[in-house]
Protein backbone atom coordinates (compact mmCIF):
# COMPACT_ATOMS: atom_id res chain seq x y z
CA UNK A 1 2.11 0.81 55.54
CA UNK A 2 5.49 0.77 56.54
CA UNK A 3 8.41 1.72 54.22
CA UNK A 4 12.01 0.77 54.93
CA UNK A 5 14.04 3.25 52.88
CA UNK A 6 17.20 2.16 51.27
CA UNK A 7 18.96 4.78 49.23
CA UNK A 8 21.66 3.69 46.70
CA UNK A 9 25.30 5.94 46.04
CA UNK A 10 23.59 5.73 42.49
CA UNK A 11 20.16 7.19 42.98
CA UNK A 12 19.03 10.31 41.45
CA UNK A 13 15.59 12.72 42.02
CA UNK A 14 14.15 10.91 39.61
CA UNK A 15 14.57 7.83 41.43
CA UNK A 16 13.09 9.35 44.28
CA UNK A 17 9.79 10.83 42.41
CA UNK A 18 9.78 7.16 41.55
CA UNK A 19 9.54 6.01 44.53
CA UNK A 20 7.21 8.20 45.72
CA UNK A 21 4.82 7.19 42.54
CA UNK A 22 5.39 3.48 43.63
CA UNK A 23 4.39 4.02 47.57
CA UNK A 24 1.35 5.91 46.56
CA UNK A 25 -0.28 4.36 43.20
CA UNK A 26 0.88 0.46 43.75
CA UNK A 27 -2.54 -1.35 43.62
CA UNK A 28 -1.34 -3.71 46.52
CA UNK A 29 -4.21 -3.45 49.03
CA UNK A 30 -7.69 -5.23 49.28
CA UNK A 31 -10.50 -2.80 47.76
CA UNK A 32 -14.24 -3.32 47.60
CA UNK A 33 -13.97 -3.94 43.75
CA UNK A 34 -10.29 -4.28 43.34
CA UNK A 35 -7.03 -3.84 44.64
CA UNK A 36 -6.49 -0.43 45.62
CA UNK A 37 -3.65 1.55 46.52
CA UNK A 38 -2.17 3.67 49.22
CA UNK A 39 -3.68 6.86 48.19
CA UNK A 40 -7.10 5.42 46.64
CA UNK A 41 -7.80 3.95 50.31
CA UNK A 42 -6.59 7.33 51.80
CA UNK A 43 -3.89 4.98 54.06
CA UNK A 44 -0.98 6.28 56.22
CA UNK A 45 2.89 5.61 55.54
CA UNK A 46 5.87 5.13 58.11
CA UNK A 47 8.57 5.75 56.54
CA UNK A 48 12.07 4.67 58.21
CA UNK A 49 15.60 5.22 56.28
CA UNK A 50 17.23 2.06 56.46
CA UNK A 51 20.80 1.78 54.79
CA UNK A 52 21.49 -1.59 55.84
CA UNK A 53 18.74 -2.65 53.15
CA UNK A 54 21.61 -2.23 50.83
CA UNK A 55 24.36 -3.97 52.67
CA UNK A 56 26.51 -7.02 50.47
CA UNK A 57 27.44 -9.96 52.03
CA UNK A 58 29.27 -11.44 48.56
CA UNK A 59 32.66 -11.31 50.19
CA UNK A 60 33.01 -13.02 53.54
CA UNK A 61 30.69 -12.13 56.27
CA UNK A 62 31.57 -9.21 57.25
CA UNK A 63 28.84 -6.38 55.30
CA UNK A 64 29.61 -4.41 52.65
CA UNK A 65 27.80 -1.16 52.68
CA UNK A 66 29.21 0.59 49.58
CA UNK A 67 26.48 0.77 47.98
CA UNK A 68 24.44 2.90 50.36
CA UNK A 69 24.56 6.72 49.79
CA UNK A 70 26.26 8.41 52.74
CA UNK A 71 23.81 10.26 55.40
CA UNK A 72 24.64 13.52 54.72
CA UNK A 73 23.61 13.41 51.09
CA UNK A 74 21.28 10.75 51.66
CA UNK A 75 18.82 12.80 54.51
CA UNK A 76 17.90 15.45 51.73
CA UNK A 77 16.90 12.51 48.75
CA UNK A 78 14.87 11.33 52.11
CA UNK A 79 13.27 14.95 53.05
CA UNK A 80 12.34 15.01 49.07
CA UNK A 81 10.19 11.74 49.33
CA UNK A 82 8.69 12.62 52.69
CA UNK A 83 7.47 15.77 51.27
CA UNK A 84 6.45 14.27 47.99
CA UNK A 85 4.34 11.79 50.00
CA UNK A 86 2.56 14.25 52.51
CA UNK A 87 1.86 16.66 49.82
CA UNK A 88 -0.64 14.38 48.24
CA UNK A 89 -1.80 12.25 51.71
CA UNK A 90 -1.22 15.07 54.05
CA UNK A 91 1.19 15.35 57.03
CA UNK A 92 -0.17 13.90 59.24
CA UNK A 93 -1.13 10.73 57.06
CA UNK A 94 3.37 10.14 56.63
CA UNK A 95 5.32 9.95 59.98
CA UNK A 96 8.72 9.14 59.70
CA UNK A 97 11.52 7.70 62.29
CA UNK A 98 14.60 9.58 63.71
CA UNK A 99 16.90 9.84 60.51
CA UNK A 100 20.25 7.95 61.15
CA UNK A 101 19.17 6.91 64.76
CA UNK A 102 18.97 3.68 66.28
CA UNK A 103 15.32 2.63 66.54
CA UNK A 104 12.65 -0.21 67.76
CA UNK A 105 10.61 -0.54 64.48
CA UNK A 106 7.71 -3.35 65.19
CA UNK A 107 6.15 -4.71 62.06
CA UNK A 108 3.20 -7.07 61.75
CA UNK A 109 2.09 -8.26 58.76
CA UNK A 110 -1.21 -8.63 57.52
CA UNK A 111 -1.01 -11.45 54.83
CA UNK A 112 1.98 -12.42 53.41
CA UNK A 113 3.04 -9.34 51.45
CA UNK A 114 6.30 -7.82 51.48
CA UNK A 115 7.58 -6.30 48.65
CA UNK A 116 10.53 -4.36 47.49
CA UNK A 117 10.42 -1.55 45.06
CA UNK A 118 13.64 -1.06 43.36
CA UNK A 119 14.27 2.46 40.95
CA UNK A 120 16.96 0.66 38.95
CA UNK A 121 14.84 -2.30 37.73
C-alpha cells in the first residue's frame, strides 16, 4: 500500500496513533472470507510525507499551504508513525521516501480505491 502523508499545523500524537490504527486495521483489501486489512494480510506500507496534500486553492490560484505543519516539527509526528507501523508489521514490511526531498513516486492502482483518512473527521 502506499500512503501519502499529509500532516496538519493542528495535529497532535493522538492524531498520529490514529493514523497508524487506520493504515493497519482498515478492512479495505480482498480476503478469502472478507475484507481484510493491512496487518491481517501481513501487507507492506510505503509511506511518503507529502505536505502538498494539504495545500488550499480557495483564494486565487496560487496554493495556500498554511495548513501544513512545518518540516522541522512535522519529521518527528512522521518518525512516530513509521515506528508505530514497523513495530507491529516489522521493518522491513514499512519503507519510507527521503523526508522533505523531491521524489519519483509511481502508483498503480489495483481497482478503483483511493481513500483518504482524515484524524479530524
Amino acid at each position: 500500500m502506499l500512503a501519502l502523508i499529509g500532516i496538519s499545523v493542528r495535529d497532535t500524537e493522538n492524531d498520529i496513533d490514529f493514523m497508524s490504527e487506520q493504515l493497519l486495521n482498515a478492512p479495505i483489501f480482498d480476503g478469502p472470507e472478507k475484507k481484510a486489512s493491512v496487518l491481517e494480510s501481513n501487507l507492506e506500507i510505503l509511506c511518503v510525507s507529502q505536505f502538498t496534500l494539504l495545500g488550499k486553492t480557495v483564494k486565487g490560484n496560487k496554493p495556500d499551504f498554511h495548513d501544513a505543519m512545518k518540516g522541522s516539527q512535522s519529521r518527528p509526528m512522521f518518525d512516530r508513525l513509521i515506528s508505530q507501523l514497523r513495530a507491529r508489521l516489522g521493518e522491513k514490511s514499512v519503507q519510507t521516501g527521503e523526508f522533505g526531498a523531491m521524489m519519483e513516486v509511481s502508483l498503480e492502482n489495483d481497482g478503483p480505491m483511493t481513500f483518504q483518512i482524515d484524524s479530524e473527521n
